[in-house]
PDB file of N, CA and C in Angstrom:
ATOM      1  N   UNK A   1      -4.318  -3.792  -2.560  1.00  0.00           N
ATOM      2  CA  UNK A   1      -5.312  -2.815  -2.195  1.00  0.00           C
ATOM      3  C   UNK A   1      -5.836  -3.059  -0.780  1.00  0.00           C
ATOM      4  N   UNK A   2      -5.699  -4.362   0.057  1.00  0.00           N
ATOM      5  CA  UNK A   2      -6.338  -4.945   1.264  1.00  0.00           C
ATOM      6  C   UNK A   2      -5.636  -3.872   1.911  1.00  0.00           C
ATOM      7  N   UNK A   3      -4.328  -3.586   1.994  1.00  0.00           N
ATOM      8  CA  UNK A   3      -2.995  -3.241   2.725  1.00  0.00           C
ATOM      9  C   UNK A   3      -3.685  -1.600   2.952  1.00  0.00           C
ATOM     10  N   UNK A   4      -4.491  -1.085   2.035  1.00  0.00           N
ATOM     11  CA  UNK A   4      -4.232   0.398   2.128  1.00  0.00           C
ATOM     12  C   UNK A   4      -5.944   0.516   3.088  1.00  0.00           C
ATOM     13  N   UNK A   5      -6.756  -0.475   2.263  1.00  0.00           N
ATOM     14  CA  UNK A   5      -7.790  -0.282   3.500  1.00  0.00           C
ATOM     15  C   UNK A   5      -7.187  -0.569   4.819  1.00  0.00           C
ATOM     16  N   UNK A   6      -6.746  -1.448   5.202  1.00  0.00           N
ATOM     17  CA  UNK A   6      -6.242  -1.670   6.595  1.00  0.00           C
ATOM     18  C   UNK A   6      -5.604  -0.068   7.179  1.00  0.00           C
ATOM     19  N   UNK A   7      -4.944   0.626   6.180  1.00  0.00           N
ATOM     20  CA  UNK A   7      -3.745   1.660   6.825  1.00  0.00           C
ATOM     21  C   UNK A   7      -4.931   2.931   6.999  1.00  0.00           C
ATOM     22  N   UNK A   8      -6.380   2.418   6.458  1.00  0.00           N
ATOM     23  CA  UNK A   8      -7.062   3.423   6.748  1.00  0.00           C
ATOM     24  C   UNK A   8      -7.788   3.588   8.089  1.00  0.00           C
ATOM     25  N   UNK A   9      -7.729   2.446   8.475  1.00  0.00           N
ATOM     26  CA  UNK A   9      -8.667   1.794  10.161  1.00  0.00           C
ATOM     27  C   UNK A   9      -7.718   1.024  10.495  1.00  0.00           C
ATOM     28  N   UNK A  10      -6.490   2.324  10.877  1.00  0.00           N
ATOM     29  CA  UNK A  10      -5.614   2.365  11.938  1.00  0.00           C
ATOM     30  C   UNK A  10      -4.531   0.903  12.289  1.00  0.00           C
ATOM     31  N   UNK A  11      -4.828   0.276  11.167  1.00  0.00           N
ATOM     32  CA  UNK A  11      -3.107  -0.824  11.192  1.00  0.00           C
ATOM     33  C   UNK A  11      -2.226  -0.056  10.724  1.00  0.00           C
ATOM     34  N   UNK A  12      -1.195  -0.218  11.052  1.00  0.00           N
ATOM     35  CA  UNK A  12       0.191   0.006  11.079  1.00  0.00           C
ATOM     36  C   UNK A  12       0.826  -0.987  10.762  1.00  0.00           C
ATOM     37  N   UNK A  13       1.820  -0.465  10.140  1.00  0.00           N
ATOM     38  CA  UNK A  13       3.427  -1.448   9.656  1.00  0.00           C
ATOM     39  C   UNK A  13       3.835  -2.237  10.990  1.00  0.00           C
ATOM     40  N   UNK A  14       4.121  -3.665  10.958  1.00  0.00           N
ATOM     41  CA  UNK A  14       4.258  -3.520  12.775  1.00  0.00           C
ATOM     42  C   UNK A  14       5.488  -4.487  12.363  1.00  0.00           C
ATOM     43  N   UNK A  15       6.922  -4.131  13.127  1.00  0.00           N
ATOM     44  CA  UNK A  15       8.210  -5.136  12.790  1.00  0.00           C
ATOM     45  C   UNK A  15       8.605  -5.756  13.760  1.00  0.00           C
ATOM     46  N   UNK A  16       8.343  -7.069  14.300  1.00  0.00           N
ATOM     47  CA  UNK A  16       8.403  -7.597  15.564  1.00  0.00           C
ATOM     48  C   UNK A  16      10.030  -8.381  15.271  1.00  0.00           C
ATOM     49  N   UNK A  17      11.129  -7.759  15.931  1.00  0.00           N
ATOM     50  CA  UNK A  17      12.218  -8.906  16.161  1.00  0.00           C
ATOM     51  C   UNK A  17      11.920  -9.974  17.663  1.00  0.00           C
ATOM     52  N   UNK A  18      11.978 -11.417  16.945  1.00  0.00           N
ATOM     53  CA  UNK A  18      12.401 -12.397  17.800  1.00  0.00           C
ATOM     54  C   UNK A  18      13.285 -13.246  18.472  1.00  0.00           C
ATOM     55  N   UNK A  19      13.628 -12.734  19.332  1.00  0.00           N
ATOM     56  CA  UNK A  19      14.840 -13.681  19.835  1.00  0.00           C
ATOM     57  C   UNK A  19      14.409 -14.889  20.285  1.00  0.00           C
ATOM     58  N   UNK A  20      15.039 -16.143  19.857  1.00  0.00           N
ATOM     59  CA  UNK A  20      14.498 -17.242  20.772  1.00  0.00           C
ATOM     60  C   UNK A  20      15.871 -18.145  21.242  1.00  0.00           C
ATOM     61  N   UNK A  21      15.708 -19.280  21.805  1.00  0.00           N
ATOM     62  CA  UNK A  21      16.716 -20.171  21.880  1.00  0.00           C
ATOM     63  C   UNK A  21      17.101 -21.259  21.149  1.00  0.00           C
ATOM     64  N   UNK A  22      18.067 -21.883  20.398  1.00  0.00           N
ATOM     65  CA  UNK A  22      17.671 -22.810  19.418  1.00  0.00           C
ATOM     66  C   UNK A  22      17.291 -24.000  20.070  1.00  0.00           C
ATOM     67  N   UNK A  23      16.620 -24.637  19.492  1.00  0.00           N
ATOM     68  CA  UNK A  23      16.128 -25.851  20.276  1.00  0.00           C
ATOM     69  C   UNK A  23      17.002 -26.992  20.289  1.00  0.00           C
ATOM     70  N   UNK A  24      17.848 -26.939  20.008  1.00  0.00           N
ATOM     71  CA  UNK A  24      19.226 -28.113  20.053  1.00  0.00           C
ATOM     72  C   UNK A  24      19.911 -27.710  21.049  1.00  0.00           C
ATOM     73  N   UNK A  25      20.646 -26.410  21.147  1.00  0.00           N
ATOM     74  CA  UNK A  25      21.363 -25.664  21.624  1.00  0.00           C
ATOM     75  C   UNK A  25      21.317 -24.460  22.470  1.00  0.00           C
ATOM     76  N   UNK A  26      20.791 -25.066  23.460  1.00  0.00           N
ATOM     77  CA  UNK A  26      20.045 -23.590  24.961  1.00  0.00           C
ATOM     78  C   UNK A  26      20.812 -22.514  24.316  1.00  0.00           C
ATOM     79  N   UNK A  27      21.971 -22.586  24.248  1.00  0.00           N
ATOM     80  CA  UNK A  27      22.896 -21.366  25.143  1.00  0.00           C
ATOM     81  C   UNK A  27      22.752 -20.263  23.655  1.00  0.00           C
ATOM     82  N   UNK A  28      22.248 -21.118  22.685  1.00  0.00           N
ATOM     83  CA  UNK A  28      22.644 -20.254  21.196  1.00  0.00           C
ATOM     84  C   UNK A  28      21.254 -19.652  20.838  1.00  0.00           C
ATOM     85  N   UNK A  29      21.388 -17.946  20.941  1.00  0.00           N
ATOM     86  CA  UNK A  29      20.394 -17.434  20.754  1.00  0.00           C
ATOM     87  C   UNK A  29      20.037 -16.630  19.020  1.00  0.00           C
ATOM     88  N   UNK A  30      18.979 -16.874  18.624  1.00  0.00           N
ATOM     89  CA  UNK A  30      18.538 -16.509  17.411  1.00  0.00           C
ATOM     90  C   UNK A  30      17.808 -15.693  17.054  1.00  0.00           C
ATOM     91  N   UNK A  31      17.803 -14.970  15.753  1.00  0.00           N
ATOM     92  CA  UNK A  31      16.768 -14.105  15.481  1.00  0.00           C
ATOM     93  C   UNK A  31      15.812 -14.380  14.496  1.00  0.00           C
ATOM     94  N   UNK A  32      14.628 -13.690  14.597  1.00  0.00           N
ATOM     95  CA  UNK A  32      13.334 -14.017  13.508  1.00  0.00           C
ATOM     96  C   UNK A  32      12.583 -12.920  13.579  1.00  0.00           C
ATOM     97  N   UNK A  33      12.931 -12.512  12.078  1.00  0.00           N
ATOM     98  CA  UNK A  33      11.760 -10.630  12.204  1.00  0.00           C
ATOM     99  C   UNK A  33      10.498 -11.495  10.949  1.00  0.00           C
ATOM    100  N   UNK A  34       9.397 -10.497  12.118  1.00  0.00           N
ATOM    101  CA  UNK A  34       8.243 -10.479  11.887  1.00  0.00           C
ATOM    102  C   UNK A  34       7.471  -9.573  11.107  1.00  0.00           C
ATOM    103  N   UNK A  35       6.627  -9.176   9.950  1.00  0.00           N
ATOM    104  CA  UNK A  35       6.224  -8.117   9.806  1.00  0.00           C
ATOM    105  C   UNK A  35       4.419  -8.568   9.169  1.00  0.00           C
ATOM    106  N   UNK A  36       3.818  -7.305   9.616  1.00  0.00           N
ATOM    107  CA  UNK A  36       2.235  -7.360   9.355  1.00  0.00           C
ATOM    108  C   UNK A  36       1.949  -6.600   9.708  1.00  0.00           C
ATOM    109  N   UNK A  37       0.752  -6.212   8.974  1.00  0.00           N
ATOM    110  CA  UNK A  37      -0.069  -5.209   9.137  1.00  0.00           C
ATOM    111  C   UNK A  37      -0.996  -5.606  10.696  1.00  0.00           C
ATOM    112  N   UNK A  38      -0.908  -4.494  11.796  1.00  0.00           N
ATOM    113  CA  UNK A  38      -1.054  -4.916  12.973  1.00  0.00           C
ATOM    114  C   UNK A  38      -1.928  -3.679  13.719  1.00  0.00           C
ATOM    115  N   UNK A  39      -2.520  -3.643  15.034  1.00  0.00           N
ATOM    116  CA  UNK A  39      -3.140  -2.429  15.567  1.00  0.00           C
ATOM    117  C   UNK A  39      -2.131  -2.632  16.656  1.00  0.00           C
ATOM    118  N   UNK A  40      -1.798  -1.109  16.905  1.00  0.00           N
ATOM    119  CA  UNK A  40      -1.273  -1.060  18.751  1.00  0.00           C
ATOM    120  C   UNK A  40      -1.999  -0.435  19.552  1.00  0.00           C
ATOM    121  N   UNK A  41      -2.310  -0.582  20.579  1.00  0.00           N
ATOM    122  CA  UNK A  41      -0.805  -1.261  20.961  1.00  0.00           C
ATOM    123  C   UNK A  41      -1.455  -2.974  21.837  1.00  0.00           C
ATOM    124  N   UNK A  42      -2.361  -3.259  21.699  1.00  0.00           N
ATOM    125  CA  UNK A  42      -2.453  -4.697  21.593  1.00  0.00           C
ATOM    126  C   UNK A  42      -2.207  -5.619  20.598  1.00  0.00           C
ATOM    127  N   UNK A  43      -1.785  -5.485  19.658  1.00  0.00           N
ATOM    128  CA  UNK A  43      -0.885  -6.016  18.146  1.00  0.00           C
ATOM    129  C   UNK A  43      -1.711  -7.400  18.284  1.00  0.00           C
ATOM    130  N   UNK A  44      -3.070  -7.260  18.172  1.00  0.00           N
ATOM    131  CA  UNK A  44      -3.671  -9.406  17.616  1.00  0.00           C
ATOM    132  C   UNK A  44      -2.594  -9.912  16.988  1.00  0.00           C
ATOM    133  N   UNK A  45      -2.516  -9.244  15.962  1.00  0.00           N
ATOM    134  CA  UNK A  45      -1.994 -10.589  15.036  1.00  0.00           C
ATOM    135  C   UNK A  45      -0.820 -11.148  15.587  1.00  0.00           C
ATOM    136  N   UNK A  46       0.328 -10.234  16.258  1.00  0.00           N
ATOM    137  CA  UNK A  46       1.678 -10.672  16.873  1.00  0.00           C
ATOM    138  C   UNK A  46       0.971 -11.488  17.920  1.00  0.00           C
ATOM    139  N   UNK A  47      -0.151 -10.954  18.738  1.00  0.00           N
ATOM    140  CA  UNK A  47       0.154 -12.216  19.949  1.00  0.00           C
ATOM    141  C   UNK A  47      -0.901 -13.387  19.158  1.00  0.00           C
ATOM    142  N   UNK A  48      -1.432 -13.352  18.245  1.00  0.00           N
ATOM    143  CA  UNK A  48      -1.550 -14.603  17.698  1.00  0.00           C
ATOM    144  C   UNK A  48      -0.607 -15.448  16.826  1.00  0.00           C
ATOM    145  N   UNK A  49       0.331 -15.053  16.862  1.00  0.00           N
ATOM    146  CA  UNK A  49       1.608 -15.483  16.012  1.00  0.00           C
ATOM    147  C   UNK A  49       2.508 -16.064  17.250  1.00  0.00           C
ATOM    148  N   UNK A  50       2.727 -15.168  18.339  1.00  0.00           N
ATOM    149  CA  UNK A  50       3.589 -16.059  19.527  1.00  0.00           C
ATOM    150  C   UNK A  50       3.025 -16.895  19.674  1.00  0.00           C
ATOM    151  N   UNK A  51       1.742 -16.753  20.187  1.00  0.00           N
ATOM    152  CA  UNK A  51       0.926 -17.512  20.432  1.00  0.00           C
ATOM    153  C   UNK A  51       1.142 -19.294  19.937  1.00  0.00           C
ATOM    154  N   UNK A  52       0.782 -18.993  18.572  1.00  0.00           N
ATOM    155  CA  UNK A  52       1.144 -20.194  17.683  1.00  0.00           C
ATOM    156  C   UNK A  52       2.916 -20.611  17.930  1.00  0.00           C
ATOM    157  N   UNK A  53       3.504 -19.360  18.459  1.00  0.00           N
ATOM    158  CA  UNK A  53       5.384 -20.230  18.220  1.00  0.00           C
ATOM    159  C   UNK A  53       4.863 -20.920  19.475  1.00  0.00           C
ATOM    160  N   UNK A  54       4.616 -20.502  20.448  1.00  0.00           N
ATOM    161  CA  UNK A  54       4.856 -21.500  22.116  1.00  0.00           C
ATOM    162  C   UNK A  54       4.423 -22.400  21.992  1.00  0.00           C
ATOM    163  N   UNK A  55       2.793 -22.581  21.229  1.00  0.00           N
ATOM    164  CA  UNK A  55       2.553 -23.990  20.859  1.00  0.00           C
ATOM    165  C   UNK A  55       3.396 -24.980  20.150  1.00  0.00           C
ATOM    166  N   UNK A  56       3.990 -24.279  18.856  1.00  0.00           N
ATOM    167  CA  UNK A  56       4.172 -25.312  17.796  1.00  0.00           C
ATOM    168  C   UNK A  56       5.521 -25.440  17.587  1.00  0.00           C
ATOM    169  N   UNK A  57       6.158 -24.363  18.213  1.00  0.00           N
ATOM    170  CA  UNK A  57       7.910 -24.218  18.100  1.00  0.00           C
ATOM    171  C   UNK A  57       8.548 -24.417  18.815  1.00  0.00           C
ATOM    172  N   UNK A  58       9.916 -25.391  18.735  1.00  0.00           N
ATOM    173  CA  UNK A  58      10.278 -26.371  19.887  1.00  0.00           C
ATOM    174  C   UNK A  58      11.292 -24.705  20.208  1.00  0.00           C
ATOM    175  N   UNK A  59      11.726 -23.663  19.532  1.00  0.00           N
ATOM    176  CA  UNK A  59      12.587 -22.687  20.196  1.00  0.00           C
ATOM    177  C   UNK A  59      11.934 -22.274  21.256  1.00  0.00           C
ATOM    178  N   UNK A  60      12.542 -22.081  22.515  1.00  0.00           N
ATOM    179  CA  UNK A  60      11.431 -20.872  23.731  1.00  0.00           C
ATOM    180  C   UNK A  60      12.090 -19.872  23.104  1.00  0.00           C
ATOM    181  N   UNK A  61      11.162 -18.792  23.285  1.00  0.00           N
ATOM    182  CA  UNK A  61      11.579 -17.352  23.172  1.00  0.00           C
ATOM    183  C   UNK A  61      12.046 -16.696  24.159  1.00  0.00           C
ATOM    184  N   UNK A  62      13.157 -15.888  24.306  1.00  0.00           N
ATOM    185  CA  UNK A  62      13.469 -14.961  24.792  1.00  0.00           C
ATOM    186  C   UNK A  62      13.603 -13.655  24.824  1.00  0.00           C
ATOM    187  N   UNK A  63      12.867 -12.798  24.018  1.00  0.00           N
ATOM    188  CA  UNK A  63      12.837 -11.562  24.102  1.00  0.00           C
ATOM    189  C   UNK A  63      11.608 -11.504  22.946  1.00  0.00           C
ATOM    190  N   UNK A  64      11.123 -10.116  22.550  1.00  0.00           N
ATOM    191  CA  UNK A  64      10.631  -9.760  21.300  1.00  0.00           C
ATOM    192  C   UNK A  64      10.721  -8.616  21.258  1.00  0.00           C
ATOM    193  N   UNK A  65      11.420  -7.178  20.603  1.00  0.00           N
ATOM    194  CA  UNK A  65      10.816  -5.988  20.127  1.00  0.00           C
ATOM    195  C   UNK A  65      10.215  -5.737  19.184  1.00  0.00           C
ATOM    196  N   UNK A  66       9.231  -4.876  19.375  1.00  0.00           N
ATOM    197  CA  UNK A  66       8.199  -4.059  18.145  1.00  0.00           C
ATOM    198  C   UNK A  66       8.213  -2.649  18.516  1.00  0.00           C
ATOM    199  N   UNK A  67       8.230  -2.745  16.449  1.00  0.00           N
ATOM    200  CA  UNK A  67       8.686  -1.249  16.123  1.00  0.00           C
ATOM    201  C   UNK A  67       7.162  -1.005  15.458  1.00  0.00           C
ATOM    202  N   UNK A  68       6.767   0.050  15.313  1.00  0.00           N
ATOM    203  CA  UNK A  68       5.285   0.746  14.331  1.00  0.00           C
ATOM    204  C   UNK A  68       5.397   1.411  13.331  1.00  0.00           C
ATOM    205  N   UNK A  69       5.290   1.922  12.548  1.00  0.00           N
ATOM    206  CA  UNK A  69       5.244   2.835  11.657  1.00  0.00           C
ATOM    207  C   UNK A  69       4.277   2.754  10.859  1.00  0.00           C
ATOM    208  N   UNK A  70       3.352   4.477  10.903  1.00  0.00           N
ATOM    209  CA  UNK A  70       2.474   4.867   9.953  1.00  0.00           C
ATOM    210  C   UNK A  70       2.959   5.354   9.057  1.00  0.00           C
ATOM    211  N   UNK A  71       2.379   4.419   7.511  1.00  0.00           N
ATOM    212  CA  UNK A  71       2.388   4.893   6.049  1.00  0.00           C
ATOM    213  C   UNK A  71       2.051   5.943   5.637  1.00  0.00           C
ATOM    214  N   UNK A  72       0.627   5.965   5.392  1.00  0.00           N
ATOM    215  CA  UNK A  72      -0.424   7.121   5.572  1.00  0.00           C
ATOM    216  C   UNK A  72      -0.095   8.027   6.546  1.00  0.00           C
ATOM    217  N   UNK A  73       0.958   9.632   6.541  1.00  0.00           N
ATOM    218  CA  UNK A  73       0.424  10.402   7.552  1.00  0.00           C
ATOM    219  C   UNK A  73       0.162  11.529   6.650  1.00  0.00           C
ATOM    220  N   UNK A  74      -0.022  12.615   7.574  1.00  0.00           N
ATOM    221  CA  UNK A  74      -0.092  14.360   6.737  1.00  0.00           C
ATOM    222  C   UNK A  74       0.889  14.643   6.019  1.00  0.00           C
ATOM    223  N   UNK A  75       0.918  15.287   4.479  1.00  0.00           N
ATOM    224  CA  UNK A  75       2.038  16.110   4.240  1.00  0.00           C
ATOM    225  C   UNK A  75       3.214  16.686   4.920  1.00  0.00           C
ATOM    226  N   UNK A  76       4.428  16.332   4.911  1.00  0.00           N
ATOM    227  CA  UNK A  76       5.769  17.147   5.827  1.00  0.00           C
ATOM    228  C   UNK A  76       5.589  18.684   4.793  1.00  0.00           C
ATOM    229  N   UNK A  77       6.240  19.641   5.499  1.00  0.00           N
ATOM    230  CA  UNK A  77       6.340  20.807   4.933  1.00  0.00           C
ATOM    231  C   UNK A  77       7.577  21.390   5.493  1.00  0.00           C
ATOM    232  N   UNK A  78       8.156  22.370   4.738  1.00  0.00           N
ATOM    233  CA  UNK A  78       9.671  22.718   5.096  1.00  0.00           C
ATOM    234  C   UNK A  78       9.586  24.476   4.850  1.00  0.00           C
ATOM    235  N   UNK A  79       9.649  24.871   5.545  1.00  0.00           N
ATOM    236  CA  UNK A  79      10.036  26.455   5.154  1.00  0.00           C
ATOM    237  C   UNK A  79      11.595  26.678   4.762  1.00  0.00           C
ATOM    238  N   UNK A  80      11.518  27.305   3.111  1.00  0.00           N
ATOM    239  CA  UNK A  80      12.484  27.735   2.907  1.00  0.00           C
ATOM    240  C   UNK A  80      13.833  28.489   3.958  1.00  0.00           C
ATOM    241  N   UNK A  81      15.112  27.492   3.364  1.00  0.00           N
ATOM    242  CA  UNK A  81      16.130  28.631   4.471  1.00  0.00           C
ATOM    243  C   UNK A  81      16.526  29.700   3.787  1.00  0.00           C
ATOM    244  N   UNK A  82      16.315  30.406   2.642  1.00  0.00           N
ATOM    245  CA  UNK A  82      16.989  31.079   1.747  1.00  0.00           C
ATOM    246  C   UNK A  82      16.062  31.591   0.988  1.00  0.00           C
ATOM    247  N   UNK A  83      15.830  33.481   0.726  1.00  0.00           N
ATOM    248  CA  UNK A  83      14.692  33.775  -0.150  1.00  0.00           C
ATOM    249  C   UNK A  83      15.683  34.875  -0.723  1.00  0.00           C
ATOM    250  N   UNK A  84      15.904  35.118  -2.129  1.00  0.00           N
ATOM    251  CA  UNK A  84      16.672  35.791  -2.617  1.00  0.00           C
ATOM    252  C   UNK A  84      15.936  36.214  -4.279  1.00  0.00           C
ATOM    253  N   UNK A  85      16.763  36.518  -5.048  1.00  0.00           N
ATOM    254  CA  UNK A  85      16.810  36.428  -6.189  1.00  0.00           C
ATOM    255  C   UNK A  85      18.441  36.589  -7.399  1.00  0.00           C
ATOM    256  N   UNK A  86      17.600  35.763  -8.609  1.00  0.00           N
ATOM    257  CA  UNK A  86      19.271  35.150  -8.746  1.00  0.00           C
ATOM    258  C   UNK A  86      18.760  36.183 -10.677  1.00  0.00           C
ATOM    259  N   UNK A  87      19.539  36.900 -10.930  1.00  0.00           N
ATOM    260  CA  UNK A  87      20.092  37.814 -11.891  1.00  0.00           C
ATOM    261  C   UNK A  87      21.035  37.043 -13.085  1.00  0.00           C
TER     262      UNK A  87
END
């Protein structure tokens, strides 16, 4: 139920992919998806989450994308392609 108050005061689904470097192995790059309920487009919680990798994670990062998506929107609506009648 936390999840739906949040989607009401504007968090969003937020899917952060991480690329980093492995920490043994420069050259070998890795992935790590992220997900939380987040605001954009300053996303706290993601930059408190890098935040915590640069400190505590021997990988450096090299890239990150984030994706958004609202749960909660308006009804879609479709106008019929076809109005007939069937006998």
């Amino acid at each position: 139920m936390a999840e739906l108050g949040k989607q009401l005061t504007d968090y969003r689904l937020t899917t952060a992919k991480i690329v980093y470097h492995m920490p043994d192995y420069r050259e070998i790059l890795q992935e790590f998806i992220w997900q939380d309920y987040d605001v954009a487009p300053k996303f706290p919680a993601l930059t408190k989450f890098l935040d915590f990798w640069t400190r505590e994670i021997d990988g450096k990062l090299h890239s990150v994308y984030v994706a958004k998506k609202e749960l909660i929107t308006p009804g879609d609506y479709r106008f019929a392609d076809f109005e007939g009648t069937l006998q």
